[in-house]
Protein backbone atom coordinates (compact mmCIF):
# COMPACT_ATOMS: atom_id res chain seq x y z
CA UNK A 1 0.00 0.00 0.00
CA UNK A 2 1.30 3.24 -0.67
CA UNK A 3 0.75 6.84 0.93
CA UNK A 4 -1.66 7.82 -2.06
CA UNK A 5 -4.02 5.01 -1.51
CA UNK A 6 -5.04 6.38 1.60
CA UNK A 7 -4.47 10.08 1.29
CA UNK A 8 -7.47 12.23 -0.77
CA UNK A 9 -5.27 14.40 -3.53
CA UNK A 10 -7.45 17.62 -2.57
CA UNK A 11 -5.59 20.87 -1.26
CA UNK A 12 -7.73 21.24 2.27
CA UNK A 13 -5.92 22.41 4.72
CA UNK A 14 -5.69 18.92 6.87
CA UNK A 15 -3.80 17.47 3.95
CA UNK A 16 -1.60 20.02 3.65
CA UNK A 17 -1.11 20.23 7.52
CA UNK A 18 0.12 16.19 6.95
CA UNK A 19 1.94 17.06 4.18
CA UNK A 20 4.10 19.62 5.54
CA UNK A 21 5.01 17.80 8.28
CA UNK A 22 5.82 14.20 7.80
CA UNK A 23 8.02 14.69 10.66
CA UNK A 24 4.93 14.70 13.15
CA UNK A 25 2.90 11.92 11.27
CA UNK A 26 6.31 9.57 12.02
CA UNK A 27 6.90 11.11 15.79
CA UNK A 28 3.47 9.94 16.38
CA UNK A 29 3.92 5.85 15.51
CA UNK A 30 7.22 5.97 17.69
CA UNK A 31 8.12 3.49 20.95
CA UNK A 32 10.94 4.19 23.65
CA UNK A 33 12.15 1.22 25.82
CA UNK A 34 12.73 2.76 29.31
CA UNK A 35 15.67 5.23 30.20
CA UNK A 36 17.93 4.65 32.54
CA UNK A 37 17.60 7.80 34.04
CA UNK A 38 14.68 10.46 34.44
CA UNK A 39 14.35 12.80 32.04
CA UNK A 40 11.94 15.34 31.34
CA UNK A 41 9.06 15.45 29.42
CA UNK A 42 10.60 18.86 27.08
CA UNK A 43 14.13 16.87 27.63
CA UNK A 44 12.65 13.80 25.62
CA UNK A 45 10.75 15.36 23.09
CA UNK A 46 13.73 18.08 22.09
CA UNK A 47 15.81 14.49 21.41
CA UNK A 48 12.99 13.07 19.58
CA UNK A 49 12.92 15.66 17.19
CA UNK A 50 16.43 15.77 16.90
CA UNK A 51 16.58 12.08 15.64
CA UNK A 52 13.65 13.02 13.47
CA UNK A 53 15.30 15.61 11.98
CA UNK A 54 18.50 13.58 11.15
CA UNK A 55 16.47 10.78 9.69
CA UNK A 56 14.63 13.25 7.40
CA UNK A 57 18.20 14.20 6.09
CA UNK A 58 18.87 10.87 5.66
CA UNK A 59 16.33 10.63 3.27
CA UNK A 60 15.46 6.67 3.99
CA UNK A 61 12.49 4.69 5.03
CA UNK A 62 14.85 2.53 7.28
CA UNK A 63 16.40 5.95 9.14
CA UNK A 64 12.48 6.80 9.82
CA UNK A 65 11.70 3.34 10.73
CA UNK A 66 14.33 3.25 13.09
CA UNK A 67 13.27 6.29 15.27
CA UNK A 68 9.35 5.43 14.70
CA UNK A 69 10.10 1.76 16.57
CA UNK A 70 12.39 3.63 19.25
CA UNK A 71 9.73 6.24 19.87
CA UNK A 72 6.18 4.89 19.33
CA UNK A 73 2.99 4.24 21.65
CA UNK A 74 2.27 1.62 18.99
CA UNK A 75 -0.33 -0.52 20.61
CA UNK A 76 -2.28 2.29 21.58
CA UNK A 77 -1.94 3.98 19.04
CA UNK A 78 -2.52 1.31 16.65
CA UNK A 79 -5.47 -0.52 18.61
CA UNK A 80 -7.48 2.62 18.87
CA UNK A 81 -6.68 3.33 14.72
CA UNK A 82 -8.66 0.55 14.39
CA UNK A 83 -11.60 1.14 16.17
CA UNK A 84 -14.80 -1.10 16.43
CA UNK A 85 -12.70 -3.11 14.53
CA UNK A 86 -9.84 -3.95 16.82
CA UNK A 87 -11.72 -6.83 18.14
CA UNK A 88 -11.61 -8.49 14.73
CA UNK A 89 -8.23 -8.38 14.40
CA UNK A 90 -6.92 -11.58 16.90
CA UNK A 91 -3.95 -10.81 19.01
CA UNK A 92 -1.80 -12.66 17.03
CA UNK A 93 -2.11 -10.65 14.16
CA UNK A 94 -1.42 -7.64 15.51
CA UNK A 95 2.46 -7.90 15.35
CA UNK A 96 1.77 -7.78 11.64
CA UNK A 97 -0.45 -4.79 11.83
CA UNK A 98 2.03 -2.57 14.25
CA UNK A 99 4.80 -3.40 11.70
CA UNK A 100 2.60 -2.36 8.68
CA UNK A 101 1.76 0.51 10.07
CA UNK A 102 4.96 1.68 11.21
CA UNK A 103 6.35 0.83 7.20
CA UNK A 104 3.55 2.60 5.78
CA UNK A 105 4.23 5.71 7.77
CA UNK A 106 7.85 5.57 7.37
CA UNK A 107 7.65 5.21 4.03
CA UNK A 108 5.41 8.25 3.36
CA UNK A 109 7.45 10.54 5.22
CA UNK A 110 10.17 9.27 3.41
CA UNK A 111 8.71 10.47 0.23
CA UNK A 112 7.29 13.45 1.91
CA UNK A 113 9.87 14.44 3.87
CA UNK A 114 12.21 16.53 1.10
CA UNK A 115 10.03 18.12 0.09
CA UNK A 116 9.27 20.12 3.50
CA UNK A 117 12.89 20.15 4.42
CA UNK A 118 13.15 21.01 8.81
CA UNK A 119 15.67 23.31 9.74
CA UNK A 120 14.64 23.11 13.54
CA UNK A 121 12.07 22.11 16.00
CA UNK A 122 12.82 23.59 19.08
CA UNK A 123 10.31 22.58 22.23
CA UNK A 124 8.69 26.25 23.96
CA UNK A 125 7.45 24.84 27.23
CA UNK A 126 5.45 22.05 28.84
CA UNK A 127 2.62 21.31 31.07
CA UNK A 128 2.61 20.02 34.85
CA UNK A 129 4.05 16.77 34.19
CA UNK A 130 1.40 13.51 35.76
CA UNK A 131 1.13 9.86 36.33
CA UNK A 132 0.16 9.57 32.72
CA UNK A 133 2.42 11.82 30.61
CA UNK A 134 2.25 15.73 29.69
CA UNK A 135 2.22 17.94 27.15
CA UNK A 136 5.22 19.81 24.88
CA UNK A 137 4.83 22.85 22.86
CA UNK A 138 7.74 23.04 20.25
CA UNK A 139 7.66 25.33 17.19
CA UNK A 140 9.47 23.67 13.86
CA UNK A 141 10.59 25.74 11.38
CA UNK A 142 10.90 24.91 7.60
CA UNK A 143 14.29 25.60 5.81
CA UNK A 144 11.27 28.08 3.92
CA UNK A 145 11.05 30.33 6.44
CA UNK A 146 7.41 28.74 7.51
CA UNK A 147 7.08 27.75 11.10
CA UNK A 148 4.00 25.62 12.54
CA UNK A 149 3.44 25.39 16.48
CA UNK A 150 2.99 21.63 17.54
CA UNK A 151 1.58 20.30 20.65
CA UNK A 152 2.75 16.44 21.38
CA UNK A 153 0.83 14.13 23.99
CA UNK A 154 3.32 11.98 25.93
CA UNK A 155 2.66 8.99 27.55
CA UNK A 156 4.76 7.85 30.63
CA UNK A 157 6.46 5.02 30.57
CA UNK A 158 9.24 3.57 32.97
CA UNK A 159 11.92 6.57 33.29
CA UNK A 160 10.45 8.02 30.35
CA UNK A 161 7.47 8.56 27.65
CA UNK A 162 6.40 7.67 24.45
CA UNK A 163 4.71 9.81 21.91
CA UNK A 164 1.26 9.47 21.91
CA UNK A 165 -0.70 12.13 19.59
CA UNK A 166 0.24 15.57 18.21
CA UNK A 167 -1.62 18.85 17.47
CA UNK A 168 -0.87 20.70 14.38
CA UNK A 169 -3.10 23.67 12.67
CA UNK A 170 -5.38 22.55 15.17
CA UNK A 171 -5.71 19.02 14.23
CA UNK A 172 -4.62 15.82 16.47
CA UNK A 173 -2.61 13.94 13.46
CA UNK A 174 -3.87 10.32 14.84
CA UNK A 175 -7.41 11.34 13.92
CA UNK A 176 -6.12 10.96 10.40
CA UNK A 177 -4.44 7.79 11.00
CA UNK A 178 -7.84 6.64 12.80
CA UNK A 179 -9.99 7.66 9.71
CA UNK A 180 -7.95 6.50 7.02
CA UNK A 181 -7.90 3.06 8.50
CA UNK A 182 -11.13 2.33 9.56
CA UNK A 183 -12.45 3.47 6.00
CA UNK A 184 -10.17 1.15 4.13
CA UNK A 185 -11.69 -1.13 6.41
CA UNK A 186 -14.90 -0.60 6.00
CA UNK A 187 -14.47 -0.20 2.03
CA UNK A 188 -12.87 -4.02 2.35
CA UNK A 189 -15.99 -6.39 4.17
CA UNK A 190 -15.42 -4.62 7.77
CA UNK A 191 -11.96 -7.44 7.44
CA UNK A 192 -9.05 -5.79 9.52
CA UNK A 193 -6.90 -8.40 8.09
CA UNK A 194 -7.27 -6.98 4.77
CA UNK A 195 -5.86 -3.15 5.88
CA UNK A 196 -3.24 -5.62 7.71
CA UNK A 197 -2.53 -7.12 4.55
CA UNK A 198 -2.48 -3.70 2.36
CA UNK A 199 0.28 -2.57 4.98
CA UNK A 200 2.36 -4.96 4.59
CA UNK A 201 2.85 -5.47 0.91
């Protein structure tokens, strides 16, 4: 499956909110195995962009890959993508799904990515940090000159987080993710294996 079987070619200003910034549609598929220290919330998320950053110089689907699988709330991410669905889709199969879904993202924001070239994210601030996570404000800036605020929804885990959603031009990006899916599921017999299958090819 590629990135243009799921995304609509019109110019509305969602799809160009995706478009310019592949680097928050791959931040948000990303999973972190616990620190060995405590860090902080803006701490974590000013090295996540960092590595983002460098993989969209790189250029490759396996530089984005790598950073989506070190960074990514993929289960819950992925589980609620699927919606009613998810309890279709046994819990064997959904290996195969998470690893779909991180390829198809990484691979659209490898094509996507030079053609919105970063020159810096840099975070702004952060909310009271809780049990379950916080909030970062960063503002990226385009080699262009544009600059878009972005709000990113941690999750704790262990010594650290994991990215859970972001907000850009007032959009959470996995709302995107969650429609896109669930259509192609629905347009396919209400089968989650056959989006699992699409992701994977």
């Amino acid at each position: 499956m590629t990135a243009n079987t799921f995304f609509p070619r019109t110019a509305s200003s969602w799809v160009r909110a995706l478009l310019i910034v592949p680097l928050v549609a791959a931040t948000m598929l990303a999973s972190l195995a616990s620190g060995a220290r405590a860090e902080s919330a803006a701490t974590y998320m000013q090295r996540v962009q960092n590595e983002l950053i460098a993989a969209q110089r790189a250029g490759s689907v396996s530089a984005f890959s790598a950073v989506l699988r070190r960074h990514m709330a993929v289960s819950s991410i992925g589980l609620t993508a699927l919606g009613p669905h998810a309890a279709a889709l046994p819990k064997s199969e959904r290996p195969a799904f998470y690893n779909g879904m991180i390829s198809f993202i990484s691979k659209y924001s490898a094509k996507e990515g030079p053609k919105y070239p970063v020159a810096s994210a840099v975070v702004v601030g952060q909310s009271q940090e809780t049990a379950g996570g916080a909030t970062v404000d960063s503002r990226l800036t385009l080699r262009s000159g544009e600059s878009y605020d972005i709000r990113w929804k941690l999750v704790r885990e262990g010594q650290s987080f994991r990215v859970r959603d972001a907000q850009v031009v007032g959009f959470w990006m996995t709302s995107f993710l969650d429609n896109l899916f669930q259509t192609y599921i629905t347009e396919n017999g209400n089968n989650p294996r056959a989006l699992v299958m699409a992701l994977n090819r």
